[in-house]
PDB file of N, CA and C in Angstrom:
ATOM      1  N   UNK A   1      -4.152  24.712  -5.617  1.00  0.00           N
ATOM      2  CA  UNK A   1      -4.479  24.633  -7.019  1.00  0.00           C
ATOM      3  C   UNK A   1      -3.179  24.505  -7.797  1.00  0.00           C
ATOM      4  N   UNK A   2      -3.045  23.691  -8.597  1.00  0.00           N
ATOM      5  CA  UNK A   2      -1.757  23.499  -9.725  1.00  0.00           C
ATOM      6  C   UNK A   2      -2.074  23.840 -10.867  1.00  0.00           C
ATOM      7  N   UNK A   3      -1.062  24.399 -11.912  1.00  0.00           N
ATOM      8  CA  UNK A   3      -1.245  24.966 -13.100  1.00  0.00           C
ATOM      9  C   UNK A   3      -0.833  23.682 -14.076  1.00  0.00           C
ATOM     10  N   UNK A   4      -1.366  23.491 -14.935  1.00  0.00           N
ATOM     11  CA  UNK A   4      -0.606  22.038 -16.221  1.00  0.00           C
ATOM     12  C   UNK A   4       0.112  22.951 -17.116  1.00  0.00           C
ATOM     13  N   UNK A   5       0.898  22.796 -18.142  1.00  0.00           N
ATOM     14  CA  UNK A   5       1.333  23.603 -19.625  1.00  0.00           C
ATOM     15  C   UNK A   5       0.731  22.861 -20.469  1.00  0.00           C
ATOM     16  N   UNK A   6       0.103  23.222 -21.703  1.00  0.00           N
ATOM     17  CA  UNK A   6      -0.295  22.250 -22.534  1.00  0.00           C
ATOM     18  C   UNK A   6       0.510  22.092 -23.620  1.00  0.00           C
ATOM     19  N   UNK A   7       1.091  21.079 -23.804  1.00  0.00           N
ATOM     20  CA  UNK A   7       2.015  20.133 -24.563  1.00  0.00           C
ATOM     21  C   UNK A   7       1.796  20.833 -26.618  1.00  0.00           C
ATOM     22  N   UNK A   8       2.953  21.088 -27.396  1.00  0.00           N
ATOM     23  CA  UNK A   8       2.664  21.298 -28.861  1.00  0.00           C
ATOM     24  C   UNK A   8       1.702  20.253 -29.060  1.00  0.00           C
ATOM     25  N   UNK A   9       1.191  18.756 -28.462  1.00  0.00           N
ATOM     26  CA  UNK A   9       0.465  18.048 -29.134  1.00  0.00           C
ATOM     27  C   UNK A   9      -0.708  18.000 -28.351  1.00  0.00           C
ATOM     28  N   UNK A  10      -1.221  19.611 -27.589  1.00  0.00           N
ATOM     29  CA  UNK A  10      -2.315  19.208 -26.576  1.00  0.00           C
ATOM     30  C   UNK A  10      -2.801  18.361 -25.961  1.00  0.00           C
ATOM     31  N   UNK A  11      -1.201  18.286 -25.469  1.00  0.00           N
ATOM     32  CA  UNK A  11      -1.851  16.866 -24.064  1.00  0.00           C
ATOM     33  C   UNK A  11      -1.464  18.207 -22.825  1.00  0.00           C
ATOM     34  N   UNK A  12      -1.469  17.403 -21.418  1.00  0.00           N
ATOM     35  CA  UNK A  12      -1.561  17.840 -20.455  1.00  0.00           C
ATOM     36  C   UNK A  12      -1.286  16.637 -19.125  1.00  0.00           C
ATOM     37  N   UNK A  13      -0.510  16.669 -18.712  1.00  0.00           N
ATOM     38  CA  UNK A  13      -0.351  15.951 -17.305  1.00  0.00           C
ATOM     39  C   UNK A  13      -0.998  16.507 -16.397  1.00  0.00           C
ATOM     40  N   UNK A  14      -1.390  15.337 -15.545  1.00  0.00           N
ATOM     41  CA  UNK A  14      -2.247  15.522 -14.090  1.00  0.00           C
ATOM     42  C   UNK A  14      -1.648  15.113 -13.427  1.00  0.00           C
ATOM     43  N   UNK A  15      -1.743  16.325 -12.132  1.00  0.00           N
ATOM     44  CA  UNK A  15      -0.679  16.410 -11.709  1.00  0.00           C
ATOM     45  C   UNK A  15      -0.993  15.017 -10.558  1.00  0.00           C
ATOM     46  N   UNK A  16       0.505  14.885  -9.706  1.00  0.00           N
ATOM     47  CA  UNK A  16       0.141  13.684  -8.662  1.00  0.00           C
ATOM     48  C   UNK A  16      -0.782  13.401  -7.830  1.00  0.00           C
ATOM     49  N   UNK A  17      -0.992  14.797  -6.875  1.00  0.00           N
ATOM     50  CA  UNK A  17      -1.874  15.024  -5.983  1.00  0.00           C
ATOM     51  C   UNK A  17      -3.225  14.603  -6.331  1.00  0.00           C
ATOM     52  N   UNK A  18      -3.148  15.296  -7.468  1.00  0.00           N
ATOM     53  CA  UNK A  18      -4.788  15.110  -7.904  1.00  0.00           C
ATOM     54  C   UNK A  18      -5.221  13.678  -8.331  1.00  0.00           C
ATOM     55  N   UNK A  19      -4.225  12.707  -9.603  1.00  0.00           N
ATOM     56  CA  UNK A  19      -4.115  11.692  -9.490  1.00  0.00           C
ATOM     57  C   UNK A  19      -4.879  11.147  -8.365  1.00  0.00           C
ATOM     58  N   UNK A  20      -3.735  10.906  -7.503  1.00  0.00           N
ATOM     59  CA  UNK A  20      -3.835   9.993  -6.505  1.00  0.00           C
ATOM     60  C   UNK A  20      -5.137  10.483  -5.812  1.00  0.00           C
ATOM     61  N   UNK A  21      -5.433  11.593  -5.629  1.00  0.00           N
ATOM     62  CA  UNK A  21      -6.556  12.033  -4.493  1.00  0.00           C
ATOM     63  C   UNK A  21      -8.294  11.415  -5.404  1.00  0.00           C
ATOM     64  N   UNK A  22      -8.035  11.592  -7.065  1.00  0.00           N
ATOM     65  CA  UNK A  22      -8.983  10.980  -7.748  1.00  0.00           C
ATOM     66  C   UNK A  22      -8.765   9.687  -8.045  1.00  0.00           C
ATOM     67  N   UNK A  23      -7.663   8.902  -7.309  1.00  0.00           N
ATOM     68  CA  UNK A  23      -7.393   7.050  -7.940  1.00  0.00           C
ATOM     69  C   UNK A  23      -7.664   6.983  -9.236  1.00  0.00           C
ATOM     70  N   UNK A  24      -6.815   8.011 -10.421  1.00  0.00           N
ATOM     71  CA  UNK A  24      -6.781   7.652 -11.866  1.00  0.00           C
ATOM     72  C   UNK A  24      -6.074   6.934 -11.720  1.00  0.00           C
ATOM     73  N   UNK A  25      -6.299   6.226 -12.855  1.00  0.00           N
ATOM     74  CA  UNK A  25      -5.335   5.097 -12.997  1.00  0.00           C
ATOM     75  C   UNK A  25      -4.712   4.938 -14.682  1.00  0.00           C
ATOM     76  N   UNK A  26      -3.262   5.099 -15.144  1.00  0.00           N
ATOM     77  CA  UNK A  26      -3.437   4.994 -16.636  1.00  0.00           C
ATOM     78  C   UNK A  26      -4.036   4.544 -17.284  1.00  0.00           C
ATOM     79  N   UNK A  27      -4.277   5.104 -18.535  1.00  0.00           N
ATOM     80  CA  UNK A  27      -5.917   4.312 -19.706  1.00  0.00           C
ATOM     81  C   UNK A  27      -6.657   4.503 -19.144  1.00  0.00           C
ATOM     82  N   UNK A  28      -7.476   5.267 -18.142  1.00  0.00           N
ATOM     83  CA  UNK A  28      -8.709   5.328 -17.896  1.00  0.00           C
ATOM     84  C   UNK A  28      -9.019   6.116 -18.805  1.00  0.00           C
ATOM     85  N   UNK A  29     -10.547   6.347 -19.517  1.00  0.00           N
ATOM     86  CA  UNK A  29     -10.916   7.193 -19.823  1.00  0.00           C
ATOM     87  C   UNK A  29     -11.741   8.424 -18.912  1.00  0.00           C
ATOM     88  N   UNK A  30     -11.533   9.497 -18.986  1.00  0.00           N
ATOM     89  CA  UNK A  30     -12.346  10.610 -18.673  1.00  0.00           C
ATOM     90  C   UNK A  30     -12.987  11.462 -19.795  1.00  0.00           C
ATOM     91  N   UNK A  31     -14.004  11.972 -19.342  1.00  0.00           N
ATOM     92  CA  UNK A  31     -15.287  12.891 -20.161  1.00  0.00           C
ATOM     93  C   UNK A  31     -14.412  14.207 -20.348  1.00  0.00           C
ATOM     94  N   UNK A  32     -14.734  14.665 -21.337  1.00  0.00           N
ATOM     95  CA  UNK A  32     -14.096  16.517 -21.381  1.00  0.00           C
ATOM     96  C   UNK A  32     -15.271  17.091 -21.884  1.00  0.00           C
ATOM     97  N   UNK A  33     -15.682  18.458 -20.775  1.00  0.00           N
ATOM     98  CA  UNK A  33     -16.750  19.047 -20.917  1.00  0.00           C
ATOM     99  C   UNK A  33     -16.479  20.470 -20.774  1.00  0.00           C
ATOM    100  N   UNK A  34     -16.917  21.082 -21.867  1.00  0.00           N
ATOM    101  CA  UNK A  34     -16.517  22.542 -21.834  1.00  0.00           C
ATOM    102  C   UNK A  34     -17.924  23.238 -21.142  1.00  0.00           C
ATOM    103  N   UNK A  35     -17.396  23.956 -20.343  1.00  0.00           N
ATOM    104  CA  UNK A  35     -18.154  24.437 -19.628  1.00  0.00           C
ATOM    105  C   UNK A  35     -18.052  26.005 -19.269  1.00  0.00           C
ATOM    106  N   UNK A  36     -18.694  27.233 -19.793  1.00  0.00           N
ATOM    107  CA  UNK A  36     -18.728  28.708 -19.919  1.00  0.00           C
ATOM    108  C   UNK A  36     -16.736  28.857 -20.120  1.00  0.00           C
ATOM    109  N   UNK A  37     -16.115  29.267 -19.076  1.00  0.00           N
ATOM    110  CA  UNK A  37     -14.751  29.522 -19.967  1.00  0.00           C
ATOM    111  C   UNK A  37     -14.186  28.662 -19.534  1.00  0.00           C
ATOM    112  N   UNK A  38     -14.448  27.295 -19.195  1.00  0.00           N
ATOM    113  CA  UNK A  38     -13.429  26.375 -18.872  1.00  0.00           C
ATOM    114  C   UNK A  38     -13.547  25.097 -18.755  1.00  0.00           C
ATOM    115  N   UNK A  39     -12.504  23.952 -18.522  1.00  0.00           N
ATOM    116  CA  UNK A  39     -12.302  22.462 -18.863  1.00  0.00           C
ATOM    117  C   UNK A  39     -12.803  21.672 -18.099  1.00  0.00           C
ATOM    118  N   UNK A  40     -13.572  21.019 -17.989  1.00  0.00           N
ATOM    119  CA  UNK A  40     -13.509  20.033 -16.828  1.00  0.00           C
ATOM    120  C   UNK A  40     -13.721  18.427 -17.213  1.00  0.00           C
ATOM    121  N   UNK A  41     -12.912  18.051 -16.804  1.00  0.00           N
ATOM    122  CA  UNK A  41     -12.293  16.454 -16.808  1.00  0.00           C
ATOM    123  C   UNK A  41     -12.999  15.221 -15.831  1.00  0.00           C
ATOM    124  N   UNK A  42     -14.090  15.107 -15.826  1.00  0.00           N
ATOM    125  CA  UNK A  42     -14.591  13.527 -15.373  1.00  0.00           C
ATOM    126  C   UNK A  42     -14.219  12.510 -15.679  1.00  0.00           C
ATOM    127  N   UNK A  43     -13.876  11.427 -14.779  1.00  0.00           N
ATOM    128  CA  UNK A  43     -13.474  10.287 -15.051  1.00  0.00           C
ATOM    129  C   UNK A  43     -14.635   9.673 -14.920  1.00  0.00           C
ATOM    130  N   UNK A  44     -14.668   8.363 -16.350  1.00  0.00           N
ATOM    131  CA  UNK A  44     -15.465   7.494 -16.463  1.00  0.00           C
ATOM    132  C   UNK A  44     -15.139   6.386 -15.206  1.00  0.00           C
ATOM    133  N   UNK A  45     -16.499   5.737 -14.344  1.00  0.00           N
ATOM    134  CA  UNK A  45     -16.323   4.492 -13.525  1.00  0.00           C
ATOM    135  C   UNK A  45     -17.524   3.854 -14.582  1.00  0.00           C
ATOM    136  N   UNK A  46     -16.671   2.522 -13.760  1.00  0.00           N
ATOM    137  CA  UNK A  46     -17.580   1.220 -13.610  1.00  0.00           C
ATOM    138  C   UNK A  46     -19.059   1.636 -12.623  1.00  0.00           C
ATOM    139  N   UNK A  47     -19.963   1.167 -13.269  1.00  0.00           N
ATOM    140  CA  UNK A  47     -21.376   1.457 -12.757  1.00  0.00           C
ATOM    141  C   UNK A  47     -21.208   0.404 -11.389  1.00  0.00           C
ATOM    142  N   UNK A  48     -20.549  -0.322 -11.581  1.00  0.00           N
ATOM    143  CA  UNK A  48     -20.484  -1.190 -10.117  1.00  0.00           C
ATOM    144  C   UNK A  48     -19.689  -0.550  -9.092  1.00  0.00           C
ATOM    145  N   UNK A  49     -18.505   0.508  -9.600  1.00  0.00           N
ATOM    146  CA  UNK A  49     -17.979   1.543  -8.061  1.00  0.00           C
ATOM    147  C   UNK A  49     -19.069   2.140  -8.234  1.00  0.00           C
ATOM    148  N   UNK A  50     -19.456   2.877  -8.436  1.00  0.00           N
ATOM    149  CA  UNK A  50     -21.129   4.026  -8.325  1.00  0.00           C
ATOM    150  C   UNK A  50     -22.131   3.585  -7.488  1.00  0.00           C
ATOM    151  N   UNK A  51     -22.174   2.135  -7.095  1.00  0.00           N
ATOM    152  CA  UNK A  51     -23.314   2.067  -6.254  1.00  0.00           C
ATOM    153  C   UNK A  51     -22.553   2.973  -4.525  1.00  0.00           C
ATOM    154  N   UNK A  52     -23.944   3.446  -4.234  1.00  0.00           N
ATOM    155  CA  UNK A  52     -24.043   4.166  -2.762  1.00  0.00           C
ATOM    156  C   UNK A  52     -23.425   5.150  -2.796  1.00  0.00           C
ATOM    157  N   UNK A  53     -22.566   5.967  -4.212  1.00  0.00           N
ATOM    158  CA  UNK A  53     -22.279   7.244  -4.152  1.00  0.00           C
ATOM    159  C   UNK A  53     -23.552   8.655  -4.171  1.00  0.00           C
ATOM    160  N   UNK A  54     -24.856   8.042  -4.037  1.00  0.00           N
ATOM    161  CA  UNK A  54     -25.443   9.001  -3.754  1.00  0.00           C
ATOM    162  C   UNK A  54     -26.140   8.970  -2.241  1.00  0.00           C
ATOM    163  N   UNK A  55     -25.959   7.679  -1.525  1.00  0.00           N
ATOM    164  CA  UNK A  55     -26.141   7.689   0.227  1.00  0.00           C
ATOM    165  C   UNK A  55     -25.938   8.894   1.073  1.00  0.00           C
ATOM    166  N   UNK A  56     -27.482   8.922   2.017  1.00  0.00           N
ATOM    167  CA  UNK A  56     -27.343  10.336   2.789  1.00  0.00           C
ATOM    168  C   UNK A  56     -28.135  11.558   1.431  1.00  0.00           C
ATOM    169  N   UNK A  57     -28.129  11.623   0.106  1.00  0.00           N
ATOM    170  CA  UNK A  57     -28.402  12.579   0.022  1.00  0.00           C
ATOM    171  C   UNK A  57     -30.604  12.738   0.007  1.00  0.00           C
ATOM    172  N   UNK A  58     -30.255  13.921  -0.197  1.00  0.00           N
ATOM    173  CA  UNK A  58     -32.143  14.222   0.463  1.00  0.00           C
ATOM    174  C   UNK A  58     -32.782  14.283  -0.788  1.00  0.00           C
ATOM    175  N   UNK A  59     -33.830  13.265  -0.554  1.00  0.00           N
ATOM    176  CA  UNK A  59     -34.824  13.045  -1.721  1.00  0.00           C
ATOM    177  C   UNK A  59     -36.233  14.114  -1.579  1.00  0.00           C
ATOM    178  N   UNK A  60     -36.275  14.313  -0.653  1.00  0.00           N
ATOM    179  CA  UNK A  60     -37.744  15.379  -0.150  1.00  0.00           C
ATOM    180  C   UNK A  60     -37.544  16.125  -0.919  1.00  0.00           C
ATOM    181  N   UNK A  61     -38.218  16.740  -1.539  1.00  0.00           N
ATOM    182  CA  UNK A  61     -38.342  17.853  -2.735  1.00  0.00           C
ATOM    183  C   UNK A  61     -39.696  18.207  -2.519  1.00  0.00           C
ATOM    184  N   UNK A  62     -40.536  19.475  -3.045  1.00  0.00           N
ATOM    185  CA  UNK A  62     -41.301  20.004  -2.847  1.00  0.00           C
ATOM    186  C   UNK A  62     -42.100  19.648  -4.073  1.00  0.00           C
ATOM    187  N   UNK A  63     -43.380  19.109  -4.521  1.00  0.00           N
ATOM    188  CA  UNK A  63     -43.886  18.793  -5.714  1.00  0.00           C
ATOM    189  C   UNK A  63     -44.875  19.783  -5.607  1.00  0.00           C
ATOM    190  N   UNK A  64     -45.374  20.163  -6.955  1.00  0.00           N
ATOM    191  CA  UNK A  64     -46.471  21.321  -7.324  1.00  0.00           C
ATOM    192  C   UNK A  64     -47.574  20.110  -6.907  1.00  0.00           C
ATOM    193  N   UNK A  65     -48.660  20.325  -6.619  1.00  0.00           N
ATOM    194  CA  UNK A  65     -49.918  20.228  -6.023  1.00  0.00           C
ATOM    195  C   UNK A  65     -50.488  19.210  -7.037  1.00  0.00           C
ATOM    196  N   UNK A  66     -50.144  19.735  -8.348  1.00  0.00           N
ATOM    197  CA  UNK A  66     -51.258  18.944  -9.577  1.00  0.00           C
ATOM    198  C   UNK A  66     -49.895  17.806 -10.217  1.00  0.00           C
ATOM    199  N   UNK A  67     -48.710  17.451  -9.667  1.00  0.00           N
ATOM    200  CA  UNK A  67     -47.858  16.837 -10.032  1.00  0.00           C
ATOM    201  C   UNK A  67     -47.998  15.361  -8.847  1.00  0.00           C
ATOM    202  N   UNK A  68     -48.621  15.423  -8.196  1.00  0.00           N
ATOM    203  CA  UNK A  68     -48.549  14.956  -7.160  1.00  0.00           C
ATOM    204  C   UNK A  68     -49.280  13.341  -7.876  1.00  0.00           C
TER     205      UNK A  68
END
């Protein structure tokens, strides 16, 4: 885990690791979502990388009886 400082003009660098391990790329935009006591930073994609990022996961779900 790495710590950032936040800048007199509330910015914040990310750090390399993470960078690179998330392929930001400068000017991308990311989402900022406050969430109970803390930050979290999503990066916006292209809906065209997004295809098959949900492959493998399980659709079976249990439906109530009268939903059916």
């Amino acid at each position: 885990m790495s710590s950032v400082k936040i800048s007199p003009k509330y910015q914040v660098v990310i750090p390399r690791k993470v960078r690179d391990s998330m392929q930001l790329k400068p000017g991308q935009k990311v989402q900022v979502i406050p969430y109970g006591n803390r930050i979290e930073l999503i990066p916006e994609r292209k809906i065209s990388e997004m295809r098959g990022f949900l492959k493998g996961i399980n659709t079976q779900i249990e439906r109530e009886k009268d939903r059916l």
